[in-house]
C-alpha atoms as a PDB file:
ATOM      1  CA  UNK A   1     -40.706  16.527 -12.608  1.00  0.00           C
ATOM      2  CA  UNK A   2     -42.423  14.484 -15.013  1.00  0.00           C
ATOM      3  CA  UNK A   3     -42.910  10.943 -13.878  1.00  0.00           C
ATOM      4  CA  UNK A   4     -42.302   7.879 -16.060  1.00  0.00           C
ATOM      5  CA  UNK A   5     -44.281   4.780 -15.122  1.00  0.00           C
ATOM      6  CA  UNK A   6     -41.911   1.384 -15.851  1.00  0.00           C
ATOM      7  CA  UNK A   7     -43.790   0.069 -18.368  1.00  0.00           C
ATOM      8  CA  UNK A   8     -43.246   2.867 -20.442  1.00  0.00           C
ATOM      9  CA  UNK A   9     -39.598   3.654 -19.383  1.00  0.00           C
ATOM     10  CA  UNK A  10     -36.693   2.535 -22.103  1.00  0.00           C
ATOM     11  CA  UNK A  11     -33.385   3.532 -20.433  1.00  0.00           C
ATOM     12  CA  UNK A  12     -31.359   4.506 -17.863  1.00  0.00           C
ATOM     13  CA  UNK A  13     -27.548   6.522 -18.623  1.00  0.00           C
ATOM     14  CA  UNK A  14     -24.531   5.564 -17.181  1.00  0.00           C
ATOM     15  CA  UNK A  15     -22.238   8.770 -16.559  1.00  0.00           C
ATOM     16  CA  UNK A  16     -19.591   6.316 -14.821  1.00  0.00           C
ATOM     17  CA  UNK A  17     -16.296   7.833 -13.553  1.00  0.00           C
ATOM     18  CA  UNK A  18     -15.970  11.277 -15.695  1.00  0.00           C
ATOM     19  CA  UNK A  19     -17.576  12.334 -18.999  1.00  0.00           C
ATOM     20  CA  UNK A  20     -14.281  14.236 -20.120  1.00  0.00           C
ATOM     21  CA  UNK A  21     -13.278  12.451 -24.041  1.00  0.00           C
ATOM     22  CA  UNK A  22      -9.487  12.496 -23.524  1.00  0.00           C
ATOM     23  CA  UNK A  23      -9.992  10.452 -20.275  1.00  0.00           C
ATOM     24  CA  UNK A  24     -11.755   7.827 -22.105  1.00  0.00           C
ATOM     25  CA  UNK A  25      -9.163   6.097 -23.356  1.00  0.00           C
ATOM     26  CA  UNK A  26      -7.247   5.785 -20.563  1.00  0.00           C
ATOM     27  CA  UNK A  27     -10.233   4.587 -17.780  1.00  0.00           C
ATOM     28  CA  UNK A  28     -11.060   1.874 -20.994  1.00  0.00           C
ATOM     29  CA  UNK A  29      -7.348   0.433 -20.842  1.00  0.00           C
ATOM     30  CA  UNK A  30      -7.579   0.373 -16.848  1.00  0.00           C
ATOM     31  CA  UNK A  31     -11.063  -1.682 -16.501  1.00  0.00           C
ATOM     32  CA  UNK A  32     -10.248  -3.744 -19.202  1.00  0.00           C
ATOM     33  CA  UNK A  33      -6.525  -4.642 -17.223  1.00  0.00           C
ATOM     34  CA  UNK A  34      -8.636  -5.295 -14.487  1.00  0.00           C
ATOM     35  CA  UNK A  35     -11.356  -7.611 -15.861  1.00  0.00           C
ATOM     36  CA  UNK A  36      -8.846  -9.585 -17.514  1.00  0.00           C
ATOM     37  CA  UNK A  37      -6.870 -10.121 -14.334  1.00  0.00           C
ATOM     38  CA  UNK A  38      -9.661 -10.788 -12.734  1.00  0.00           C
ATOM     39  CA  UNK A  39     -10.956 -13.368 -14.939  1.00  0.00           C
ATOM     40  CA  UNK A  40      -7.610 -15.061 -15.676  1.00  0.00           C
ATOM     41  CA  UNK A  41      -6.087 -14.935 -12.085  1.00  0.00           C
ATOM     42  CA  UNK A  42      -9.675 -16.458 -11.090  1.00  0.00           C
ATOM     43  CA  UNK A  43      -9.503 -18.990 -13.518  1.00  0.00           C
ATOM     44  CA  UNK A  44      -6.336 -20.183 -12.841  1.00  0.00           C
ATOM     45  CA  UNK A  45      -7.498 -20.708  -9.329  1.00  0.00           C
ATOM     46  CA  UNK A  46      -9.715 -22.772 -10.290  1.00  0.00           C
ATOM     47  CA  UNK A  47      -7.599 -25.331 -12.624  1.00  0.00           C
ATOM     48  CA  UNK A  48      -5.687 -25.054  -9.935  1.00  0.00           C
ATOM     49  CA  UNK A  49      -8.008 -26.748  -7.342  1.00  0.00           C
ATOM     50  CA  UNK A  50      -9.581 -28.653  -9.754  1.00  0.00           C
ATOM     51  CA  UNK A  51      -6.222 -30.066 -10.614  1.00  0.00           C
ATOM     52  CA  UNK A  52      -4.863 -30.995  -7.827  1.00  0.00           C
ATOM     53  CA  UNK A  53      -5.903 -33.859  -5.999  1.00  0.00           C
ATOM     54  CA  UNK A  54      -4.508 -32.444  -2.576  1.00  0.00           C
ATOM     55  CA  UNK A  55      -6.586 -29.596  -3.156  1.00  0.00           C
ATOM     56  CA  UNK A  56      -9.870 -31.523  -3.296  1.00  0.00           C
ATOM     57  CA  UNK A  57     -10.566 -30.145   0.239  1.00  0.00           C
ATOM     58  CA  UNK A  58     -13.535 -28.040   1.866  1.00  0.00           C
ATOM     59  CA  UNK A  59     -11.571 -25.097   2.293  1.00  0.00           C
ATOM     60  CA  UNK A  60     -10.263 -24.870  -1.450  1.00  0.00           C
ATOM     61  CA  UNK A  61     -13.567 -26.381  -2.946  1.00  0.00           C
ATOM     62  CA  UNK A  62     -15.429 -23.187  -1.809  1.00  0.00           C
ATOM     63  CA  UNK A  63     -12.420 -21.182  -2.822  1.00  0.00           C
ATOM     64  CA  UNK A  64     -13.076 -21.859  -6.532  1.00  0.00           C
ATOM     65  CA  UNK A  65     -16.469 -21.282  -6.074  1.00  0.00           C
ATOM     66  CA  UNK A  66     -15.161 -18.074  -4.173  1.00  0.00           C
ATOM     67  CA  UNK A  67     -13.690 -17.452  -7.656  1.00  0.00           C
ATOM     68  CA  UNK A  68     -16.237 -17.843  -9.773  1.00  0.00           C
ATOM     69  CA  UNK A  69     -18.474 -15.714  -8.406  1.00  0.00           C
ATOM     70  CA  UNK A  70     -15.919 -13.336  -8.045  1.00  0.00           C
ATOM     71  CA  UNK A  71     -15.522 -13.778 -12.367  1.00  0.00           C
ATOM     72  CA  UNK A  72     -19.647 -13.274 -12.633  1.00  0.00           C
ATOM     73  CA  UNK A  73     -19.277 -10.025 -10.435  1.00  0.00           C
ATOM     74  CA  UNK A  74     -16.705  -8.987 -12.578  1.00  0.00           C
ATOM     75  CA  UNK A  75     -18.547  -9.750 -15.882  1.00  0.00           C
ATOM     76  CA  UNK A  76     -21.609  -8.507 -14.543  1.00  0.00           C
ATOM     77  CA  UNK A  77     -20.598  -5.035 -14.766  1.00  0.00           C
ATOM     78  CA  UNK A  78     -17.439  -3.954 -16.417  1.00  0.00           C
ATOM     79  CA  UNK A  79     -17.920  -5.678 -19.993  1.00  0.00           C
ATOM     80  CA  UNK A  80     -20.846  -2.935 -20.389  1.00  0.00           C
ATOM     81  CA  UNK A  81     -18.418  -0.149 -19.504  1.00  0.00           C
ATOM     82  CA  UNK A  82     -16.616  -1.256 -21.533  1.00  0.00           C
ATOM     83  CA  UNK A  83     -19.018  -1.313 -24.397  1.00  0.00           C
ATOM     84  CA  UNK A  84     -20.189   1.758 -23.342  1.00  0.00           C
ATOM     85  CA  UNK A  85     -16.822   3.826 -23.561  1.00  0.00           C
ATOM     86  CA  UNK A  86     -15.780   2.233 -27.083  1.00  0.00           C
ATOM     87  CA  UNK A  87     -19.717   3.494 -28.205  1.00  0.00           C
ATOM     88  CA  UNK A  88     -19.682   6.650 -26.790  1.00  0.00           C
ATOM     89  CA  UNK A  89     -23.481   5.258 -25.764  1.00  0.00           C
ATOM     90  CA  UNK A  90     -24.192   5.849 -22.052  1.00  0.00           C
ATOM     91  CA  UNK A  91     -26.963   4.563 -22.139  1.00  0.00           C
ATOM     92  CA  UNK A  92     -28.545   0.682 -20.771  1.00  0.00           C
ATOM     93  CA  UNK A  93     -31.904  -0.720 -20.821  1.00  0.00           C
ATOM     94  CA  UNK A  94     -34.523  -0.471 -18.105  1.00  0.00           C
ATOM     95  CA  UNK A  95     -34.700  -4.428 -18.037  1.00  0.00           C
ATOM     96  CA  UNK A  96     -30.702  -4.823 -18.407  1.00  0.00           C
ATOM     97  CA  UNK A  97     -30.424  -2.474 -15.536  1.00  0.00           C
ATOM     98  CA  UNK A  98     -32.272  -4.154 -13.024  1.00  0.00           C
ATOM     99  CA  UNK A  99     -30.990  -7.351 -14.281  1.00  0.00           C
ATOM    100  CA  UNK A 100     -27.666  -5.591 -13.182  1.00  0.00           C
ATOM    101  CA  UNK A 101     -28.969  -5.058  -9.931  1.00  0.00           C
ATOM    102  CA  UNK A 102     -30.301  -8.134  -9.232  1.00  0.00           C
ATOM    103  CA  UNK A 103     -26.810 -10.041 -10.639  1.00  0.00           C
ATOM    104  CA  UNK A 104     -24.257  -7.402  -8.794  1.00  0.00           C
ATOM    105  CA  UNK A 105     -26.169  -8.318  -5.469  1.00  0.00           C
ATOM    106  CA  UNK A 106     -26.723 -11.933  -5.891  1.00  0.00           C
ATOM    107  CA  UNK A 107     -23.412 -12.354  -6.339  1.00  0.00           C
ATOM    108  CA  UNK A 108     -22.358 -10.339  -3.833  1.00  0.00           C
ATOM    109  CA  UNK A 109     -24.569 -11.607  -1.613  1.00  0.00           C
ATOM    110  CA  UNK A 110     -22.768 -14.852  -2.655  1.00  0.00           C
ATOM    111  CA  UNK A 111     -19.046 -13.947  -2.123  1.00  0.00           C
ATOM    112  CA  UNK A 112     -20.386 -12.869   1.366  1.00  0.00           C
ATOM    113  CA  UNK A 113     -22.035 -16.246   2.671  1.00  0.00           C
ATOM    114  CA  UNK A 114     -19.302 -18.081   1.375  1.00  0.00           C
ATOM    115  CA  UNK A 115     -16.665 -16.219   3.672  1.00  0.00           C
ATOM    116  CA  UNK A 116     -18.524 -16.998   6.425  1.00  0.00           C
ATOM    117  CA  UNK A 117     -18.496 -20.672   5.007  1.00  0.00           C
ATOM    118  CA  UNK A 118     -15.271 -20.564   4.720  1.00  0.00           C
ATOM    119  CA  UNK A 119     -14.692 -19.688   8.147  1.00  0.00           C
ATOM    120  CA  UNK A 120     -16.740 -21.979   9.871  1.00  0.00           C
ATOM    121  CA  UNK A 121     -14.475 -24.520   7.697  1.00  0.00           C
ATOM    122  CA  UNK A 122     -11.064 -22.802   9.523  1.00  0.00           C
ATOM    123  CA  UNK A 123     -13.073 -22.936  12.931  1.00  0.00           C
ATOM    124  CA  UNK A 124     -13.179 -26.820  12.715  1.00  0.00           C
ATOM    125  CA  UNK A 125      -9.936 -27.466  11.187  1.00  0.00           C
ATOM    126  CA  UNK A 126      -8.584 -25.612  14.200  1.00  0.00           C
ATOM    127  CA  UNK A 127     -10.840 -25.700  17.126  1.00  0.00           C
ATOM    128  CA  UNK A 128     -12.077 -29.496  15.527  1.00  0.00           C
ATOM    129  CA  UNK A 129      -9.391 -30.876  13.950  1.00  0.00           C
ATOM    130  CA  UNK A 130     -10.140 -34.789  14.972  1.00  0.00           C
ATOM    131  CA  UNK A 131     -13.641 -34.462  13.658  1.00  0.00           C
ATOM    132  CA  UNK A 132     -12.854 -32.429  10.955  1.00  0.00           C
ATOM    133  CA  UNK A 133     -13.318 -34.389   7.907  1.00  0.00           C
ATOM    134  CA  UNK A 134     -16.588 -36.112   9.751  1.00  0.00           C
ATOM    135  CA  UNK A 135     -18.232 -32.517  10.271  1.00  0.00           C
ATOM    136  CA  UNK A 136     -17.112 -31.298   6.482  1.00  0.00           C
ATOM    137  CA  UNK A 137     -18.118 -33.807   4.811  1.00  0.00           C
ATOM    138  CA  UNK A 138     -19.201 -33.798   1.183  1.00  0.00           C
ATOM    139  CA  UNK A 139     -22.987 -33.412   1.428  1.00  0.00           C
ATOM    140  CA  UNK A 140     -22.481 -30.775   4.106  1.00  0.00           C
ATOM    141  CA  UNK A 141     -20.274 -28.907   1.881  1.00  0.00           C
ATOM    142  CA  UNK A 142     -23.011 -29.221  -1.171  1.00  0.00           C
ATOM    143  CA  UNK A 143     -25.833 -28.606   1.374  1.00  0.00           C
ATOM    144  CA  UNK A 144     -23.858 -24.877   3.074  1.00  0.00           C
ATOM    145  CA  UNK A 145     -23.208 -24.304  -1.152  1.00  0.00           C
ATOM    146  CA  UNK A 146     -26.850 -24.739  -2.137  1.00  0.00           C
ATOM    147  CA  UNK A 147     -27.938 -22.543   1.104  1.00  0.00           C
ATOM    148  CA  UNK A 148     -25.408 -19.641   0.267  1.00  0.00           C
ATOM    149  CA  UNK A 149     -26.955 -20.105  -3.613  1.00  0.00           C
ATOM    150  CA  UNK A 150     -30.958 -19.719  -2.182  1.00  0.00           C
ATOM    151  CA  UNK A 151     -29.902 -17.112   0.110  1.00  0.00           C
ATOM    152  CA  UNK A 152     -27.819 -14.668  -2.439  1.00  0.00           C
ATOM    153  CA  UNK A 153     -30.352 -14.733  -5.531  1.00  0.00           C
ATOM    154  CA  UNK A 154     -33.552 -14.261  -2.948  1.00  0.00           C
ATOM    155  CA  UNK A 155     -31.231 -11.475  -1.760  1.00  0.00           C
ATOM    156  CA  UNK A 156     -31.176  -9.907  -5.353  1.00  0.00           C
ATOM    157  CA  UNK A 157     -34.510 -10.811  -6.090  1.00  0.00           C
ATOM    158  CA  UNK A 158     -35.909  -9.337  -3.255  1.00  0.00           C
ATOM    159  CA  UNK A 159     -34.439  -5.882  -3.952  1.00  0.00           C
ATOM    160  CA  UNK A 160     -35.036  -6.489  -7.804  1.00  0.00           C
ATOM    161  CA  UNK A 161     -38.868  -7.160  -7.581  1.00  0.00           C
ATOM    162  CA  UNK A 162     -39.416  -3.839  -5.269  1.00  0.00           C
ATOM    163  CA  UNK A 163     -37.655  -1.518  -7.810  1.00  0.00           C
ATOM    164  CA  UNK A 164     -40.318  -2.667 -10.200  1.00  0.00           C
ATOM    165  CA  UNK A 165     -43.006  -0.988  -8.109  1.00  0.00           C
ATOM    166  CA  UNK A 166     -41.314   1.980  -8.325  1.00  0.00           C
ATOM    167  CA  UNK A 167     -41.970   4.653 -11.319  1.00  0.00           C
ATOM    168  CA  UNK A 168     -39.224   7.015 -12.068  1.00  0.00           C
ATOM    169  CA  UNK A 169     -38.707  10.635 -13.063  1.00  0.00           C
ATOM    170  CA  UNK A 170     -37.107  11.620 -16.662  1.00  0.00           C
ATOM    171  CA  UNK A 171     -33.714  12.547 -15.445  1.00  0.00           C
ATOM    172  CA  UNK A 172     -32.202   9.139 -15.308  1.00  0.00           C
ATOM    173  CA  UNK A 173     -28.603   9.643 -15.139  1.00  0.00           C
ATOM    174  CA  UNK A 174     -26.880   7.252 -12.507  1.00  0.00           C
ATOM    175  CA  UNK A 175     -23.683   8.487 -11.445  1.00  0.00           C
ATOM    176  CA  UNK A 176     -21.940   5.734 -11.204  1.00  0.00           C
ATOM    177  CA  UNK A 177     -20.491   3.136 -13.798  1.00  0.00           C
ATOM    178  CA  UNK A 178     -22.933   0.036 -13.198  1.00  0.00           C
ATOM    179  CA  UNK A 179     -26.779   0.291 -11.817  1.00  0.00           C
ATOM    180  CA  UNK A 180     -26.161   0.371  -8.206  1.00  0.00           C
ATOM    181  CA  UNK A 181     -29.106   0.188  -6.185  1.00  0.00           C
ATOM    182  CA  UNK A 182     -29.163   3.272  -3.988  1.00  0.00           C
ATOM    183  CA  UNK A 183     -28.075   5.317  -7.124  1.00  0.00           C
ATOM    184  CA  UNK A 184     -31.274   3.512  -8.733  1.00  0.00           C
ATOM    185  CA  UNK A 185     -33.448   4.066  -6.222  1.00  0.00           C
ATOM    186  CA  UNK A 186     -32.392   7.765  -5.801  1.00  0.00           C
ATOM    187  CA  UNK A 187     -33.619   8.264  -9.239  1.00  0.00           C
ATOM    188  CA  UNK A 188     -37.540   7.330  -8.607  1.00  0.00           C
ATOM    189  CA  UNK A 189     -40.394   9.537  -8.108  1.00  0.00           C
ATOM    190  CA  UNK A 190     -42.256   7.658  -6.330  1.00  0.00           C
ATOM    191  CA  UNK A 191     -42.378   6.541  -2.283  1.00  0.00           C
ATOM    192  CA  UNK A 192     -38.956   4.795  -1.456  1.00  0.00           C
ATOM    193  CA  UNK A 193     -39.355   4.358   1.884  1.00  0.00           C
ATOM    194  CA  UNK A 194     -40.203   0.860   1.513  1.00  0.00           C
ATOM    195  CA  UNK A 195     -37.301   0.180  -0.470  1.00  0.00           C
ATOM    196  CA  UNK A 196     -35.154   1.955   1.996  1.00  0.00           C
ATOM    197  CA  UNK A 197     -36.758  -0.044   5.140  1.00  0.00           C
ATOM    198  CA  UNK A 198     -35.773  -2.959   2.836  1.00  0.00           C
ATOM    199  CA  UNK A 199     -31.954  -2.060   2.409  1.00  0.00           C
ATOM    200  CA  UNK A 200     -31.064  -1.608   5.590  1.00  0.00           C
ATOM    201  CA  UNK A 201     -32.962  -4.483   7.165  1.00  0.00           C
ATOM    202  CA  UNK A 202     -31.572  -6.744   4.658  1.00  0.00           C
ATOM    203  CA  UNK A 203     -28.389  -5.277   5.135  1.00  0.00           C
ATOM    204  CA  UNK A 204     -28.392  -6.090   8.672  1.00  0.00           C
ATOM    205  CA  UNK A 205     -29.787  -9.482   8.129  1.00  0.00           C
ATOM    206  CA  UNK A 206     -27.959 -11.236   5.038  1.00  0.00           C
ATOM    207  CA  UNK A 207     -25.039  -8.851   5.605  1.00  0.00           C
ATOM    208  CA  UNK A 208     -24.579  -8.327   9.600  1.00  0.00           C
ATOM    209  CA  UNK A 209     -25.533 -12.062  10.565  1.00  0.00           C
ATOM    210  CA  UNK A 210     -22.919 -13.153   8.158  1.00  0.00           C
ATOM    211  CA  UNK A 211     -20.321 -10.963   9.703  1.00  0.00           C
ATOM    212  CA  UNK A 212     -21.334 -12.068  13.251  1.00  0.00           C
ATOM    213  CA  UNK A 213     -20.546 -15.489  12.472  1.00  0.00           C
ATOM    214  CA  UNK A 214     -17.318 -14.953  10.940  1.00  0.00           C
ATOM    215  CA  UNK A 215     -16.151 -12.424  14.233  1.00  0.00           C
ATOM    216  CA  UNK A 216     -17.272 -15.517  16.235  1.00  0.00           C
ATOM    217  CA  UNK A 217     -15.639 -18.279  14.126  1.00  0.00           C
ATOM    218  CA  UNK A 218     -12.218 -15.700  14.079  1.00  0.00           C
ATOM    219  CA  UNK A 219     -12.870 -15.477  18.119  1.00  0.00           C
ATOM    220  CA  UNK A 220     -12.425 -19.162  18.671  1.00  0.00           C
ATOM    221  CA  UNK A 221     -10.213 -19.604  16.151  1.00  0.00           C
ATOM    222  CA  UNK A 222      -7.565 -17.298  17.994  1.00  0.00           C
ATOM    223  CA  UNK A 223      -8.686 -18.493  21.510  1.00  0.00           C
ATOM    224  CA  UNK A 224      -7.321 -22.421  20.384  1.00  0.00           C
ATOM    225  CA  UNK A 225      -4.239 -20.595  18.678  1.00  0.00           C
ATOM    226  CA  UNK A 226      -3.416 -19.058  21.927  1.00  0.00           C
ATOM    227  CA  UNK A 227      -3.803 -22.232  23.981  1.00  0.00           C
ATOM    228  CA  UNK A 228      -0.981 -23.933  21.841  1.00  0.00           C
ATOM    229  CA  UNK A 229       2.216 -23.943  23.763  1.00  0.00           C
ATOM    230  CA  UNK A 230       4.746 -24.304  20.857  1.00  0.00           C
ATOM    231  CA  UNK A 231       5.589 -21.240  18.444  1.00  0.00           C
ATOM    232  CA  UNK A 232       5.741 -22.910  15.622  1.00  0.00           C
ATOM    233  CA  UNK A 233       2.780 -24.759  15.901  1.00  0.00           C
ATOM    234  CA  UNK A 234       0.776 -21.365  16.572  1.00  0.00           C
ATOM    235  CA  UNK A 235       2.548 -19.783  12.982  1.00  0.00           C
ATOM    236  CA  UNK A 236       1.141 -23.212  11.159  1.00  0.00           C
ATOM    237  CA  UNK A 237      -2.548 -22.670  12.720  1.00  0.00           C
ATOM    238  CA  UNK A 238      -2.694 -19.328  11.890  1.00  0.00           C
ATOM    239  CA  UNK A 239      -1.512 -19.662   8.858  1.00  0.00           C
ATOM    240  CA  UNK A 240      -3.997 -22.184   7.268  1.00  0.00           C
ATOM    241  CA  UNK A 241      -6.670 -19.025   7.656  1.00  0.00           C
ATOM    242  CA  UNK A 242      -4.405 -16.475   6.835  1.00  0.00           C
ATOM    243  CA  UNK A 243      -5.630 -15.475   3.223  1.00  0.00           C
ATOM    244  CA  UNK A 244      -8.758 -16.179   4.210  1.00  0.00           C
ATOM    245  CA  UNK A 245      -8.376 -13.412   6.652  1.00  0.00           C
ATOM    246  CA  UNK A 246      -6.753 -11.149   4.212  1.00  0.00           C
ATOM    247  CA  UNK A 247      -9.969 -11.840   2.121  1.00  0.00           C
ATOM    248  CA  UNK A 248     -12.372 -11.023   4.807  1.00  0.00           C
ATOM    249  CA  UNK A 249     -10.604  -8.106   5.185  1.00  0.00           C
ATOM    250  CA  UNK A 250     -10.695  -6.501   2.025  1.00  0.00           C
ATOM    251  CA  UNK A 251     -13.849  -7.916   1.459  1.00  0.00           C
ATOM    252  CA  UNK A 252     -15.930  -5.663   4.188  1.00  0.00           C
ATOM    253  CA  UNK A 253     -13.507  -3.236   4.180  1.00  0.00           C
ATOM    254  CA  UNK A 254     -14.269  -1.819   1.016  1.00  0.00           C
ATOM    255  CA  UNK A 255     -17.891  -2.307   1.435  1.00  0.00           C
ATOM    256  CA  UNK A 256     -17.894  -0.224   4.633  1.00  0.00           C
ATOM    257  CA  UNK A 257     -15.633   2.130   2.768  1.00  0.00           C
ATOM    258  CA  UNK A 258     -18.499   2.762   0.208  1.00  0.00           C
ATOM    259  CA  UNK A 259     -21.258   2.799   2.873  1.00  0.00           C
ATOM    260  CA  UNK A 260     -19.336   5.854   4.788  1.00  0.00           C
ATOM    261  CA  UNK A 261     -18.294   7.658   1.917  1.00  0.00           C
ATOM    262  CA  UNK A 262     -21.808   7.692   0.496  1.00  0.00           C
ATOM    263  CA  UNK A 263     -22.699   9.099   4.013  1.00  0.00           C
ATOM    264  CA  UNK A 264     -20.256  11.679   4.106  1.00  0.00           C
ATOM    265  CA  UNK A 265     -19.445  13.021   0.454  1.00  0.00           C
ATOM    266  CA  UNK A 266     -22.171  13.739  -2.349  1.00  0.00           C
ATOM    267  CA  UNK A 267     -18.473  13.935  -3.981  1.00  0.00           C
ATOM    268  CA  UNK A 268     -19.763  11.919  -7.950  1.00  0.00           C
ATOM    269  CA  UNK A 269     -16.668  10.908  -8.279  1.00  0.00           C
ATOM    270  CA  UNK A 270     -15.336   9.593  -4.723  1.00  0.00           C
ATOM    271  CA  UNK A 271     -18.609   7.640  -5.052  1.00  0.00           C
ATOM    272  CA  UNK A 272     -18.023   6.103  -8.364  1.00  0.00           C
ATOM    273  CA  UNK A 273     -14.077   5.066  -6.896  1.00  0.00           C
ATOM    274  CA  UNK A 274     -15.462   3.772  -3.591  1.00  0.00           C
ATOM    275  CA  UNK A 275     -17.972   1.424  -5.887  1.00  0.00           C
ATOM    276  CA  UNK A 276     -15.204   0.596  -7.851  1.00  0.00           C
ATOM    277  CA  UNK A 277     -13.290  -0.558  -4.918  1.00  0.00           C
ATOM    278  CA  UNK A 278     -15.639  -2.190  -3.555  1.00  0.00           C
ATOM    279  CA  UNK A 279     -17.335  -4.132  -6.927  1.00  0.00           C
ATOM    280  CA  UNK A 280     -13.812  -4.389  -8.834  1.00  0.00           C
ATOM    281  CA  UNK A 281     -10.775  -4.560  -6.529  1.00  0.00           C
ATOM    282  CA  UNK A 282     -11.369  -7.281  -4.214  1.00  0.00           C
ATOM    283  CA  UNK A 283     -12.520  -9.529  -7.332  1.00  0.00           C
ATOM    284  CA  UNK A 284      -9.168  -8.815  -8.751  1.00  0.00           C
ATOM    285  CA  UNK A 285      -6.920  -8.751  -5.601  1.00  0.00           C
ATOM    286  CA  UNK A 286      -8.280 -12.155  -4.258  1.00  0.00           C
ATOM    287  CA  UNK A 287      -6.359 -14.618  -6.512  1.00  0.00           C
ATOM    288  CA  UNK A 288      -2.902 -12.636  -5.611  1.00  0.00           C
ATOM    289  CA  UNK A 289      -3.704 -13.029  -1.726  1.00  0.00           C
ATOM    290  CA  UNK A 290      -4.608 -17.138  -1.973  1.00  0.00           C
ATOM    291  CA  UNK A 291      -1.551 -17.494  -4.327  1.00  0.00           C
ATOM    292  CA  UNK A 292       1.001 -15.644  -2.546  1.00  0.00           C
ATOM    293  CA  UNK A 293      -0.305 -16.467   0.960  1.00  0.00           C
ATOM    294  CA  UNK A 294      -0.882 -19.753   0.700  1.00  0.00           C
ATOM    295  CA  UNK A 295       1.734 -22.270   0.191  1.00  0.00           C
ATOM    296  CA  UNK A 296      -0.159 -25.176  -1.351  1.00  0.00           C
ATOM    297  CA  UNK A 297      -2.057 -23.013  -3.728  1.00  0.00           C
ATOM    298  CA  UNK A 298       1.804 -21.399  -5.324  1.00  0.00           C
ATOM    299  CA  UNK A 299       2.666 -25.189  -5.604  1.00  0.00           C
ATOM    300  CA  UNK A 300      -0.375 -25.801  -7.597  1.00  0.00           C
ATOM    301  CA  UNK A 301      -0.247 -23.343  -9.807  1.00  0.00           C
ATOM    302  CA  UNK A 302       3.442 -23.319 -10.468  1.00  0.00           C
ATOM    303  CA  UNK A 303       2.302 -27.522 -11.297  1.00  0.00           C
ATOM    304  CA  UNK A 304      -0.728 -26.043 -13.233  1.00  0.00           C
ATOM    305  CA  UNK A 305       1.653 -23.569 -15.581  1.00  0.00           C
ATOM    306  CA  UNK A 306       4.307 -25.634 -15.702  1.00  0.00           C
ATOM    307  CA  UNK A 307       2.122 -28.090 -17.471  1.00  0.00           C
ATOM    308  CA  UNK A 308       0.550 -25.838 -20.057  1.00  0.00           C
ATOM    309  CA  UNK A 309       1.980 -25.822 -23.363  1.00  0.00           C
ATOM    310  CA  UNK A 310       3.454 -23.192 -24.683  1.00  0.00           C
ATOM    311  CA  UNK A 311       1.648 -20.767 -26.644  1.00  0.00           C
END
């Protein structure tokens, strides 16, 4: 194959889920349903918090940041579908598609340190709850934000500034509906085994260490749940980290979803759904499990719309 170095290289093609015309339409009207509910149930999240004095807590402040970076994963990928499909132009930019890259794992790498914020917070409301506001207090909060910020964008960086070493072949079709980086890797000429080394060390690093704190906070969490003698009084504790749960849940289920179905299948299209489910779904899902799960967040927001005006 004939190699194309990156300064030279112009642009990548996005195939996304199917190339069939008479499809188009219909995966157009389904990703744009879903960005808008993602952006709007999001948003209202976060007049929601912002709204509500009793909602100016640890817990719900990194919620809304939960939900913003769940709106920039969202925008970071499925507004150029979008323009794509209504263009009939597959094609994006060499530096727009590792600037896609870089954003889609920033801010995942975001939405992942903040669960594992967010359930430290639950651990000391629950195993803590005397010292609670004195451990969460403001400038803790800003300083576990700030960390969670440096840690996600030298997480996309990282992988960002290796593809740029790489030089890439002339077939550069991605199978998939956003630059993903395994997909983008896949498509160079040049040694990967570097980058490869990279992905799963990082992986077990900013993605497995994470994980291990959450399992831990969730393992003390239900150990002082357990140790309450009264019913009801378990049902409240559990409760407050409910959703949170829920979130956690979805959150690395789809993402080990995707890793095992791009182990198993060479399937384009069970690839391209697993991505979607993993880059799309949660995003959108996350507002309906805080609002429906969580008592205090359905009285804000029935406060928050009951206040708008009318259109």
């Amino acid at each position: 194959m004939e190699i194309t170095n990156q300064t030279a290289l112009s642009e990548f093609l996005l195939l996304g889920m199917t190339e069939d015309p008479a499809l188009q339409p219909l995966i157009f009207s389904m990703f744009l349903s879903m960005y808008l509910v993602t952006v709007l149930g999001n948003l209202l999240i976060i007049l929601a918090v912002s709204s509500d004095s009793h909602l100016h807590t640890p817990m719900y402040f990194f919620l809304s940041i939960l939900s913003l970076a769940d709106i920039c994963m969202g925008t970071t990928t499925i507004p150029k579908m979008l323009v794509n499909i209504q263009t009939q132009d597959q094609s994006i930019s060499y530096t727009g598609c590792l600037s896609q890259v870089c954003f889609v794992l920033s801010f995942g790498g975001l939405e992942n340190f903040l669960l594992a914020v967010m359930a430290y917070d639950r651990f000391v409301a629950i195993c803590h709850p005397l010292r609670y506001t004195v451990i969460m207090n403001p400038c803790l909060c800003v300083l576990l934000l700030l960390l969670c910020l440096l840690l996600s964008i030298v997480h996309g960086l990282l992988h960002t500034l290796m593809l740029m070493q790489l030089s890439f072949c002339t077939d550069l079709e991605i199978p998939d509906f956003f630059c993903e980086l395994s997909q983008v890797i896949k498509l160079a000429c040049s040694d990967t085994f570097i980058n490869n080394i990279l992905v799963y060390l990082v992986s077990i690093i900013f993605f497995g260490v994470p994980l291990s704190g959450i399992i831990f906070s969730y393992t003390q969490i239900l150990s002082s749940i357990l140790r309450i003698s009264s019913v009801v009084g378990r049902y409240k504790a559990f409760s407050t980290c409910g959703s949170h749960l829920s979130v956690v849940s979805l959150f690395y289920g789809t993402g080990f979803g995707v890793y095992l179905s791009s182990a198993v299948t060479d399937s384009t299209i069970k690839n391209v759904v697993a991505s979607m489910m993993y880059s799309v779904v949660p995003q959108m899902l996350n507002p309906f499990i805080y609002s429906l799960r969580n008592r205090e967040m359905k009285g804000a927001l029935r406060h928050l719309i009951g206040w708008m005006p009318p259109l």
